[in-house]
C-alpha atoms as a PDB file:
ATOM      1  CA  UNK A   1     -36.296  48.120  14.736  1.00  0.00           C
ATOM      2  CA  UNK A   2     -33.983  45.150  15.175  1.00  0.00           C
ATOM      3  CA  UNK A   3     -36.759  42.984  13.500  1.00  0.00           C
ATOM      4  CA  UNK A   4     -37.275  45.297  10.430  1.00  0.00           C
ATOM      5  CA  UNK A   5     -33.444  44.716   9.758  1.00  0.00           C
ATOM      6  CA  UNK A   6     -33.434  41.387  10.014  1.00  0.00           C
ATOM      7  CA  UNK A   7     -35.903  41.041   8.043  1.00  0.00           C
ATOM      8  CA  UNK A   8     -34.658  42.992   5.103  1.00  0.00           C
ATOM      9  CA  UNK A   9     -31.014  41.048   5.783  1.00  0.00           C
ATOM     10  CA  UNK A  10     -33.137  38.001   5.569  1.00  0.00           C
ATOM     11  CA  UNK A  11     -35.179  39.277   2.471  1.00  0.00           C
ATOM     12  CA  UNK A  12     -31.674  40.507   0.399  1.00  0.00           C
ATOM     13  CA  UNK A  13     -30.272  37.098   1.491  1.00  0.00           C
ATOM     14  CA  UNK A  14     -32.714  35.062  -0.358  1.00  0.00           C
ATOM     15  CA  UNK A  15     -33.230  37.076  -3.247  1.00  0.00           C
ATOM     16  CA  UNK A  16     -29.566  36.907  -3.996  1.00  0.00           C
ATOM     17  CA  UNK A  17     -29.759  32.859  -3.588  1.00  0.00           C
ATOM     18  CA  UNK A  18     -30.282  31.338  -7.213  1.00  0.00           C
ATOM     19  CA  UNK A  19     -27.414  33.729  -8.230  1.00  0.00           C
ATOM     20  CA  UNK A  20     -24.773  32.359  -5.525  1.00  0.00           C
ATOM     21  CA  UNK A  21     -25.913  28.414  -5.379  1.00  0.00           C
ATOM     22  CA  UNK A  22     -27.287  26.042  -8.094  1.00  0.00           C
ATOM     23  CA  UNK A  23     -30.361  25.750  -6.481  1.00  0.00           C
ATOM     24  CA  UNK A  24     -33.698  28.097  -7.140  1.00  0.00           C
ATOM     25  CA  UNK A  25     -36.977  27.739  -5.031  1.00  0.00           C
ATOM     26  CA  UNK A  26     -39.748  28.819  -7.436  1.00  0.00           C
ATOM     27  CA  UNK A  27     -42.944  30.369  -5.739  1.00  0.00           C
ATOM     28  CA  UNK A  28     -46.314  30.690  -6.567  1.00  0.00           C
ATOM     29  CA  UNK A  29     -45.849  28.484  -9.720  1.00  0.00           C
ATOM     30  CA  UNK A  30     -49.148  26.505 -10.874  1.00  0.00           C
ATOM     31  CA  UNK A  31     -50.562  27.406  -7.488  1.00  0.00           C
ATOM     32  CA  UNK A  32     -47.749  26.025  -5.569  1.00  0.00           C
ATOM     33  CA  UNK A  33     -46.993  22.892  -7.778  1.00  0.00           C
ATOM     34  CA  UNK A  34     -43.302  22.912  -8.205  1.00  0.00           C
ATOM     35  CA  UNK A  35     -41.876  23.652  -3.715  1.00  0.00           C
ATOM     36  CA  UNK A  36     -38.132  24.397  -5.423  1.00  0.00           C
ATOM     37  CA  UNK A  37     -35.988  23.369  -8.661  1.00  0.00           C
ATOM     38  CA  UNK A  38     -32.378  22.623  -9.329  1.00  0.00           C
ATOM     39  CA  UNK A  39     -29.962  21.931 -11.625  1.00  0.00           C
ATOM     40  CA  UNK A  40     -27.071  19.860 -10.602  1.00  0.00           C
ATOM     41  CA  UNK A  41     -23.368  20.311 -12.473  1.00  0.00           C
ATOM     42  CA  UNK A  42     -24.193  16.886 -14.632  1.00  0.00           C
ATOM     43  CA  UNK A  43     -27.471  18.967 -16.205  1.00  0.00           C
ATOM     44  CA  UNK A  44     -30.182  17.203 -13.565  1.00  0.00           C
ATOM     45  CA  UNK A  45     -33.264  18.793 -13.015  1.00  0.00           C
ATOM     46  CA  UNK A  46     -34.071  17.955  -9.638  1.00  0.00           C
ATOM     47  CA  UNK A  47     -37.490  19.178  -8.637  1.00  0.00           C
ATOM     48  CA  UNK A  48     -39.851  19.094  -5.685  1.00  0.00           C
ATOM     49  CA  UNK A  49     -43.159  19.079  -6.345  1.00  0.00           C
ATOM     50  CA  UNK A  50     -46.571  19.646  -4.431  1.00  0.00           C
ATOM     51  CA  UNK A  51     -48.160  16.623  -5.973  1.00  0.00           C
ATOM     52  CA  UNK A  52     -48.382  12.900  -5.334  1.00  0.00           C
ATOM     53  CA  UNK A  53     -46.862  10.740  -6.964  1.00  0.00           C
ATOM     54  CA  UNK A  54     -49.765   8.716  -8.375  1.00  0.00           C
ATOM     55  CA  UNK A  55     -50.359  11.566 -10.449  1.00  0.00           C
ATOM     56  CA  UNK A  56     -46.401  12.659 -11.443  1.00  0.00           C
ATOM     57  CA  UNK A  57     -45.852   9.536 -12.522  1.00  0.00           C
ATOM     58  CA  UNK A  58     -48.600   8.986 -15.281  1.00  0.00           C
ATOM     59  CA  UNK A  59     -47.978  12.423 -16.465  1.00  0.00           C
ATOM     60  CA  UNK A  60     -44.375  11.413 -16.633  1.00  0.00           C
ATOM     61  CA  UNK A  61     -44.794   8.285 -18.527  1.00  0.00           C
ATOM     62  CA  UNK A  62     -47.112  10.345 -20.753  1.00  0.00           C
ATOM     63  CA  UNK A  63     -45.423  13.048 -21.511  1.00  0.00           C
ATOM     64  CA  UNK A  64     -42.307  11.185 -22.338  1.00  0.00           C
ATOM     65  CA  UNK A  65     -44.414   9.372 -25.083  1.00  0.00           C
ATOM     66  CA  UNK A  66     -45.843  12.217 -26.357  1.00  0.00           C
ATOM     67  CA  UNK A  67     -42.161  13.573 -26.889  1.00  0.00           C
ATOM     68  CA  UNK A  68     -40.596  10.459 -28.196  1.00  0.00           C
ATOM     69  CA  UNK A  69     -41.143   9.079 -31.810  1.00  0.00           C
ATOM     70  CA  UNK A  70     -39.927   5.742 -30.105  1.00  0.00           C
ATOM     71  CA  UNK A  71     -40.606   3.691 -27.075  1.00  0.00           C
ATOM     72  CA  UNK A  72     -40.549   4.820 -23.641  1.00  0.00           C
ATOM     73  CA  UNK A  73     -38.396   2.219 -21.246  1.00  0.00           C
ATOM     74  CA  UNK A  74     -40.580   1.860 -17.953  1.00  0.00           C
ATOM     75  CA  UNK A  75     -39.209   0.010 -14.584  1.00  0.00           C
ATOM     76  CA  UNK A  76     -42.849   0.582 -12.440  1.00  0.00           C
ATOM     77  CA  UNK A  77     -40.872  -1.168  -9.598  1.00  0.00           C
ATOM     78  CA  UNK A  78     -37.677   1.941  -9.445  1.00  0.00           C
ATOM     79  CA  UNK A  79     -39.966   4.392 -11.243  1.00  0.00           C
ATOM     80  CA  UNK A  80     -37.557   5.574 -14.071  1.00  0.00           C
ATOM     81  CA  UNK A  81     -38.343   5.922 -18.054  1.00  0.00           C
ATOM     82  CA  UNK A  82     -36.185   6.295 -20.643  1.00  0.00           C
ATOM     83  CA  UNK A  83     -37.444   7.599 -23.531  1.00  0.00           C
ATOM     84  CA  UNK A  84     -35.468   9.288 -27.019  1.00  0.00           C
ATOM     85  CA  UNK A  85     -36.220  12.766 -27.302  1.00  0.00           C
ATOM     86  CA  UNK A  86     -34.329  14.799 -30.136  1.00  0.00           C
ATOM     87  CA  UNK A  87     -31.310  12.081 -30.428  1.00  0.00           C
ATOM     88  CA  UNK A  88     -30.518  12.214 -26.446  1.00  0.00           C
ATOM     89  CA  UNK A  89     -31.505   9.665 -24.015  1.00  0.00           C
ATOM     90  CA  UNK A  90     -33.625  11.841 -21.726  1.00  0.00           C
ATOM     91  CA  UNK A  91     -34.265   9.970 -18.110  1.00  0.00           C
ATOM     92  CA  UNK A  92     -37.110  10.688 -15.911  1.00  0.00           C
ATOM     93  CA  UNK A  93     -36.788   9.263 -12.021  1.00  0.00           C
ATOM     94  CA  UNK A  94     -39.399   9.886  -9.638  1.00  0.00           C
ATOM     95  CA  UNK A  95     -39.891   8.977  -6.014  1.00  0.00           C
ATOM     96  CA  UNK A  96     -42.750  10.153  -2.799  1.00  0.00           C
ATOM     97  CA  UNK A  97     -41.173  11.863  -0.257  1.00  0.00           C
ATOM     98  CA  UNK A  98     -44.610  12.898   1.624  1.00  0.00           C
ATOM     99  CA  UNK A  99     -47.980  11.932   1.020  1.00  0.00           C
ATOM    100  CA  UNK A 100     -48.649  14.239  -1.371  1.00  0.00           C
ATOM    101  CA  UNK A 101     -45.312  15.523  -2.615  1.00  0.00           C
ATOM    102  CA  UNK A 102     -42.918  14.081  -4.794  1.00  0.00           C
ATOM    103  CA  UNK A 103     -39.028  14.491  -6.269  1.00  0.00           C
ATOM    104  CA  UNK A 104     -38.732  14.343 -10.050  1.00  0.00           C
ATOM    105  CA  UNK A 105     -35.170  14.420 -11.619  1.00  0.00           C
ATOM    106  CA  UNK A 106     -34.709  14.827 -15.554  1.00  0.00           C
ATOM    107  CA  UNK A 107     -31.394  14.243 -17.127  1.00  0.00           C
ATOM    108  CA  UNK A 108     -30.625  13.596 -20.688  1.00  0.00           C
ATOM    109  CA  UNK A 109     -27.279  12.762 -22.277  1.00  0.00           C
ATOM    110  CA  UNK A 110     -26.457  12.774 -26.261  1.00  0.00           C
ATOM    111  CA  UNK A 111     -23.327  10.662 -27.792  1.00  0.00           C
ATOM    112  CA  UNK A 112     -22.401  10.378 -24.067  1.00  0.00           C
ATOM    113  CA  UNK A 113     -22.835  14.113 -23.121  1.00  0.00           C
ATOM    114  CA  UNK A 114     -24.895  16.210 -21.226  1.00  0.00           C
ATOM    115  CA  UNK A 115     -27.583  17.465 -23.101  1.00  0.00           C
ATOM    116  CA  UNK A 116     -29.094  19.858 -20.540  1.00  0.00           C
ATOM    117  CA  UNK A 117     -31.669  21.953 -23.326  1.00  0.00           C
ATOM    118  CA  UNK A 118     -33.188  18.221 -24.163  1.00  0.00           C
ATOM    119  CA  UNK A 119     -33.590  17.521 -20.110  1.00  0.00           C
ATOM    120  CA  UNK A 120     -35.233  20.757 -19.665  1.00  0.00           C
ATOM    121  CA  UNK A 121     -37.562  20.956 -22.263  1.00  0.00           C
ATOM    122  CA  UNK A 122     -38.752  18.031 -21.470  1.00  0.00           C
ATOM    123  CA  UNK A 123     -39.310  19.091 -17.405  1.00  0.00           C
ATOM    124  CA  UNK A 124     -40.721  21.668 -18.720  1.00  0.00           C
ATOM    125  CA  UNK A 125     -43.125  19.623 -20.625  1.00  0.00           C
ATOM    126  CA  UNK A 126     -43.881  17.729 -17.492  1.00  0.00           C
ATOM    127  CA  UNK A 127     -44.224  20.410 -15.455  1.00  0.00           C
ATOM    128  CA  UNK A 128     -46.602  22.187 -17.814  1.00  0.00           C
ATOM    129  CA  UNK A 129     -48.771  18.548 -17.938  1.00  0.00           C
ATOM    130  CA  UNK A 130     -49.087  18.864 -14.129  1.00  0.00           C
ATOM    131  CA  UNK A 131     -51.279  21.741 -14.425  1.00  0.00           C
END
């Protein structure tokens, strides 16, 4: 009986979790692509993903061209673009953690603002590639 209480504590606890924290863990997402997501006070999208990153960061690169009417600004060696997407400079980092996981962050700023709708469409768009 203890267990079954617990359990339900445990259970209210984490459903109440992207309400009291910046911080969501999305489940079951493109069969377990994106392992959790958050958004960070400056308008980062930090997200963990189930993938390597010898495929995030093509799709990355890609998707930011796709998105820009101008050129995308690649560093292979730090693995960040920059890329101008709707008059905001929209920044794409990514880095292995694992094997076969990786850490993508999106930010995008406008006349030296956060421009958090820019940053997430465009995670969106890269999430949506991924699949």
């Amino acid at each position: 009986m203890k267990t079954t209480l617990m359990n339900k504590l445990i259970l209210a606890s984490l459903a109440l979790l992207p309400f009291v924290s910046g911080c969501a863990a999305v489940i079951g997402v493109g069969a377990g692509l994106v392992i959790s997501q958050e958004m960070t006070d400056n308008n980062t999208f930090v997200t963990h993903l189930n993938s390597d990153l010898d495929t995030v960061w093509p799709t990355v690169k890609s998707t930011l061209s796709e998105a820009s009417l101008g050129l995308v600004d690649v560093d292979e060696e730090l693995r960040v673009a920059r890329a101008k997407v709707d008059g905001a400079t929209v920044t794409v980092s990514c880095e292995a953690y694992d094997n076969d996981k990786t850490i993508m962050r999106v930010m995008a700023r406008r006349y030296g603002l956060n421009a958090g709708e820019t940053a997430q469409k465009v995670h969106e768009q890269i999430v949506a590639a991924l699949h």
